[in-house]
Protein backbone atom coordinates (compact mmCIF):
# COMPACT_ATOMS: atom_id res chain seq x y z
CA UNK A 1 0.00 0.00 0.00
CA UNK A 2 1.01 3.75 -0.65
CA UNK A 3 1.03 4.33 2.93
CA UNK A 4 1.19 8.56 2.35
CA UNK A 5 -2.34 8.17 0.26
CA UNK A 6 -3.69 6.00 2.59
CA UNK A 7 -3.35 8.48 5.58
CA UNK A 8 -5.19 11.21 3.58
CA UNK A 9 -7.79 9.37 4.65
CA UNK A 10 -7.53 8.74 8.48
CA UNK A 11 -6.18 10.12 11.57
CA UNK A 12 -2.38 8.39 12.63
CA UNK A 13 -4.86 5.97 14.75
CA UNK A 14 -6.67 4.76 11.70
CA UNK A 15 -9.79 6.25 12.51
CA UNK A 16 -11.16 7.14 8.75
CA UNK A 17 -11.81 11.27 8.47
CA UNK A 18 -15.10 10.28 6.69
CA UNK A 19 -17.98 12.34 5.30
CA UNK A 20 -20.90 12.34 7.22
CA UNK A 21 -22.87 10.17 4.29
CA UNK A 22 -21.82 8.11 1.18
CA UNK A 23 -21.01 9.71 -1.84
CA UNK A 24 -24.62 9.96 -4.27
CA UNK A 25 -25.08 11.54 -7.79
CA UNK A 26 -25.70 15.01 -6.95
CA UNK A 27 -28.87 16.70 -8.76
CA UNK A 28 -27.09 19.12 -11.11
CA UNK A 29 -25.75 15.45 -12.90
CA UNK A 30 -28.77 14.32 -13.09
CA UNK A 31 -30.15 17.20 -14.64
CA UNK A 32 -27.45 17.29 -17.20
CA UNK A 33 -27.69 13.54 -18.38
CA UNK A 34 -31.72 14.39 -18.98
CA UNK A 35 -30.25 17.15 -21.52
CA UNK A 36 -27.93 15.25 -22.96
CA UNK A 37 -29.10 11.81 -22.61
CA UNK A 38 -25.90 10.79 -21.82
CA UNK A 39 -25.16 9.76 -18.33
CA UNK A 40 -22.99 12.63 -16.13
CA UNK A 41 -20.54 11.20 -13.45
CA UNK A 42 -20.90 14.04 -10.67
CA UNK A 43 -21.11 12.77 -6.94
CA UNK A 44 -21.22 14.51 -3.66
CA UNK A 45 -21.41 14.52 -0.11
CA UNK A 46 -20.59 16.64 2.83
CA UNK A 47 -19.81 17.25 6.72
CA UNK A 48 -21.86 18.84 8.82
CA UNK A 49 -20.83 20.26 11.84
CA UNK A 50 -22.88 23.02 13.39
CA UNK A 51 -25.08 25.13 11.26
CA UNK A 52 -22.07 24.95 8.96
CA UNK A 53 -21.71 22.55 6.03
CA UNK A 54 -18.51 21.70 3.93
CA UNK A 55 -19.43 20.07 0.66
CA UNK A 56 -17.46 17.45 -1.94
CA UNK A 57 -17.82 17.02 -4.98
CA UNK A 58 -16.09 14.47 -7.81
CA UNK A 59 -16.19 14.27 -10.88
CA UNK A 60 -15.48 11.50 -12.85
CA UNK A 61 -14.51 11.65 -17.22
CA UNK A 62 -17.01 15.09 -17.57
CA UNK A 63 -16.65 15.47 -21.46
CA UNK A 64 -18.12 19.34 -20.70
CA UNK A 65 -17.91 21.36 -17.10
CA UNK A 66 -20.54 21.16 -15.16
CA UNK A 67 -21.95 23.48 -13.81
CA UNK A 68 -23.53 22.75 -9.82
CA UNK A 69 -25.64 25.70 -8.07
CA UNK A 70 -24.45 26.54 -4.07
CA UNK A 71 -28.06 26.17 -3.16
CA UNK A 72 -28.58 22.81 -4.25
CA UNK A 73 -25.55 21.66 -2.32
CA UNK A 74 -26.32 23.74 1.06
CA UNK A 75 -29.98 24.18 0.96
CA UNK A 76 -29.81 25.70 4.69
CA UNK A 77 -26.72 27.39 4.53
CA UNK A 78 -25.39 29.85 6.79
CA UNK A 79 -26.27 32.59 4.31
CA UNK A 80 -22.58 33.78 4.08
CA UNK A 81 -21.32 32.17 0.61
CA UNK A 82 -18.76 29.47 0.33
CA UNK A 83 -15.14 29.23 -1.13
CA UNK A 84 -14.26 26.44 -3.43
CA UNK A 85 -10.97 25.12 -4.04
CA UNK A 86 -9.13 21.32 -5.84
CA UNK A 87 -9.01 18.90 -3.72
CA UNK A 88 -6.70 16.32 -4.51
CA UNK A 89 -4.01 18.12 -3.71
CA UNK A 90 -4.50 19.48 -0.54
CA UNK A 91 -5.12 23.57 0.34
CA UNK A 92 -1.45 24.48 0.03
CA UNK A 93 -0.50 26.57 -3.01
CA UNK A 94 -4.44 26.84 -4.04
CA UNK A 95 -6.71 29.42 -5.82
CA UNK A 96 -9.48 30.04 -3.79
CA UNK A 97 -12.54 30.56 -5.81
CA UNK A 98 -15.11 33.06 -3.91
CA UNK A 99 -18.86 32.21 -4.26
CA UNK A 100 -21.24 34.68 -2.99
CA UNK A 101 -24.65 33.63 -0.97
CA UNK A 102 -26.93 33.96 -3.57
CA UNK A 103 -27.85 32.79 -7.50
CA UNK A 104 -24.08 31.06 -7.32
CA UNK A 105 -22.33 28.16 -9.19
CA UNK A 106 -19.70 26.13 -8.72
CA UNK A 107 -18.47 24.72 -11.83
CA UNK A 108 -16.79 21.32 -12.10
CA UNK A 109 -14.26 21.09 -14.97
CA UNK A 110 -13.61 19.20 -18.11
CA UNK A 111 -11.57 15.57 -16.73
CA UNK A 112 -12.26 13.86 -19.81
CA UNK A 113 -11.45 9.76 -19.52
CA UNK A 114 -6.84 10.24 -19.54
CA UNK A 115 -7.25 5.76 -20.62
CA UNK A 116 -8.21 2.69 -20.75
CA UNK A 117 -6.82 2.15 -17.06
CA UNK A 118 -7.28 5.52 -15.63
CA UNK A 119 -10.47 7.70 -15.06
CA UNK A 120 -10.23 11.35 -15.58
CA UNK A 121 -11.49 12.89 -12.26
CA UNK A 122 -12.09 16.27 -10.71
CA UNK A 123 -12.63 16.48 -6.71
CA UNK A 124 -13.48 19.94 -4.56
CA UNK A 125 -14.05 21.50 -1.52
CA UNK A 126 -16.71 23.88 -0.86
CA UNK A 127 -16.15 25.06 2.57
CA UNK A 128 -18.63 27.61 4.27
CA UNK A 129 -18.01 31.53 5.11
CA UNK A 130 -18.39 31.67 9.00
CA UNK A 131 -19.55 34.54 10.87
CA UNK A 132 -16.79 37.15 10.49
CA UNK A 133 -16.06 36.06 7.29
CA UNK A 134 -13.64 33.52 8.42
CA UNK A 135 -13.37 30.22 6.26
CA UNK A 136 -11.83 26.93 7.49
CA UNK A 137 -10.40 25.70 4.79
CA UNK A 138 -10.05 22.21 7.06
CA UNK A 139 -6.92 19.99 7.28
CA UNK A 140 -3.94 20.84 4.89
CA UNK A 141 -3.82 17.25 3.52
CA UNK A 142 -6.70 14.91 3.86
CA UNK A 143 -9.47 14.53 1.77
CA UNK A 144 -12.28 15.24 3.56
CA UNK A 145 -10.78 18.16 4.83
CA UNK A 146 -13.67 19.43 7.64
CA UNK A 147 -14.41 15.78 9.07
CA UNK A 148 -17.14 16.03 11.70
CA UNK A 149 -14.49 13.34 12.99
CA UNK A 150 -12.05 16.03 13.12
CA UNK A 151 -14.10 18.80 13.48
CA UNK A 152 -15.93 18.89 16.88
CA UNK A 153 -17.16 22.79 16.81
CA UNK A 154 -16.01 26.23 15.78
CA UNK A 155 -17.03 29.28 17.00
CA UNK A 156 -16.67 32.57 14.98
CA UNK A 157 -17.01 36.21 15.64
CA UNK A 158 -15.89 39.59 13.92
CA UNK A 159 -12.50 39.61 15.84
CA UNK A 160 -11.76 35.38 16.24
CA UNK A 161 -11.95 31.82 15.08
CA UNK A 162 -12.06 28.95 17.37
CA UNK A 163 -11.62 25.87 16.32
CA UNK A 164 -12.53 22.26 18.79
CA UNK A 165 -10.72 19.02 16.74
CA UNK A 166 -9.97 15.41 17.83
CA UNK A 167 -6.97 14.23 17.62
CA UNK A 168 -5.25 10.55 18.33
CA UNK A 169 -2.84 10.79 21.04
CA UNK A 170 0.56 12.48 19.87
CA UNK A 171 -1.01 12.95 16.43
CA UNK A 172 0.51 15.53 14.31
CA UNK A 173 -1.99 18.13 12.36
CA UNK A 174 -1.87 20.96 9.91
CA UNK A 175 -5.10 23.03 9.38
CA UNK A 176 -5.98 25.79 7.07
CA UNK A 177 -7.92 29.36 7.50
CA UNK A 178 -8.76 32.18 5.18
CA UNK A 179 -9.19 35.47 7.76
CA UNK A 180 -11.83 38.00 7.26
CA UNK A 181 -11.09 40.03 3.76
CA UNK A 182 -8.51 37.74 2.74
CA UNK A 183 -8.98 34.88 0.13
CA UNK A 184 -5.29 34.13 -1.34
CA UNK A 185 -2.97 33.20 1.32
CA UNK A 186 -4.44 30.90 4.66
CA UNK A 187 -3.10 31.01 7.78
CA UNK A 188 -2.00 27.59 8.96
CA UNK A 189 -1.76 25.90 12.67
CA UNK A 190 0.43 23.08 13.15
CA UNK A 191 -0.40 21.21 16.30
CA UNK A 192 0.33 17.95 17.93
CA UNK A 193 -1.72 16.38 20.25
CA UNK A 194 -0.63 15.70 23.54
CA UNK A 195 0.48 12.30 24.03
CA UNK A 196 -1.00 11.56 27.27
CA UNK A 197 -5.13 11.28 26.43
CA UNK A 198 -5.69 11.80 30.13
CA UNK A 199 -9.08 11.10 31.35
CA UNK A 200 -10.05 10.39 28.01
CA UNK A 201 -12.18 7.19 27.62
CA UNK A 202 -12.30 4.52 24.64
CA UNK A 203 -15.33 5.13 22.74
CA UNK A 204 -17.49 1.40 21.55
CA UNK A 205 -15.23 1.25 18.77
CA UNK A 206 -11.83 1.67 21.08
CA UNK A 207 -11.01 4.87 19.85
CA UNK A 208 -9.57 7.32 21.95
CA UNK A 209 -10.17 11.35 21.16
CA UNK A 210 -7.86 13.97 22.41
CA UNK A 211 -8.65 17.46 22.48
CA UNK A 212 -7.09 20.35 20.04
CA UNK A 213 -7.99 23.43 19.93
CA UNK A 214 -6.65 26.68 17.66
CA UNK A 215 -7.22 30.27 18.00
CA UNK A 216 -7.28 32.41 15.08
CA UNK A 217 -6.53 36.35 15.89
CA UNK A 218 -7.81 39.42 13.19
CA UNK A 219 -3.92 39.94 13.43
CA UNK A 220 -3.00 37.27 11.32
CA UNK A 221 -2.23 34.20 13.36
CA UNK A 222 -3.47 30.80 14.80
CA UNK A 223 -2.16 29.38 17.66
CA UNK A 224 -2.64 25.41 18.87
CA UNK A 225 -3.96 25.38 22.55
């Protein structure tokens, strides 16, 4: 096994950073294979943490770009719009494409079939604008980037960004944040978890969660707590 793309998917425990649901044809493809008569490869899920929803999409040998409205995704939405970025690759060196809260798109590209052994494929992140108009981006190289099984709660105001994640004991984590106003260059937090889970407790499925948290300051820096 390619033991650096298997841990894109998991915590250092094993514990997989899942969506919170499988993967289904979202509506825009099946909208488009009605027009066409062709059948459209577009899936999606999400994670929901809060009253704040990070979305995934994939697409999978798209002959044309397709393209998926924000409302059909997040019907419930914060209200705040939602930045999109590729993720296959992770958020480092990114452009961050800005969707605003209403009557917006994101559109999937061309990833036409590269061979007989390979699929073309397309995969994004739609991640929320919080109160404030912070954005967590979510973890620098996973992909499911906001987890709910990373993501425990964030609180956001006009001056901060909290952030509650669990962790595996001693795990090592990088996370991403856009700040208010800003929507090239994230702030990052690098944090490991303490080795020593404490008075933590096994859940049914033996896993143990430890407690992270990271501050995010209008001045341009997160901190691990």
């Amino acid at each position: 096994m390619n033991r650096s793309l298997v841990m894109r998917s998991c915590r250092a425990d094993g514990v997989l950073l899942r969506p919170d649901k499988p993967a289904t044809a979202i509506e825009a493809s099946w909208q488009a294979s009605f027009d066409s008569l062709e059948p459209i490869y577009a899936w999606g899920t999400f994670s929901q943490v809060g009253a704040a929803r990070w979305s995934y999409l994939l697409g999978l040998n798209l002959v044309d770009a397709l393209r998926v409205p924000m409302e059909s995704l997040d019907p419930a939405g914060l209200g705040l719009g939602w930045v999109a970025y590729e993720g296959w690759h992770g958020v480092s060196r990114q452009e961050f494409t800005e969707l605003g809260p209403t009557n917006s798109s994101l559109v999937l590209p061309e990833c036409p079939q590269i061979s007989e052994m390979a699929l073309g494929h397309s995969l994004w992140v739609v991640a929320p604008v919080l109160p404030g108009g912070w954005v967590f981006l979510g973890e620098e190289d996973k992909l499911v980037a906001a987890s709910s099984r990373r993501l425990a709660r964030w609180e956001a105001t006009a001056s901060s960004l909290q952030l509650t994640l669990l962790a595996a004991p001693g795990e090592s984590l990088a996370v991403a944040v856009l700040p208010p106003g800003e929507r090239t260059t994230p702030l990052t937090a690098r944090c490991v978890a303490p080795a020593d889970a404490g008075a933590a407790r096994p859940n049914a499925f033996g896993d143990v969660d430890v407690i992270v948290r990271v501050e995010c300051a209008k001045r341009a820096v997160c901190k691990c707590q």
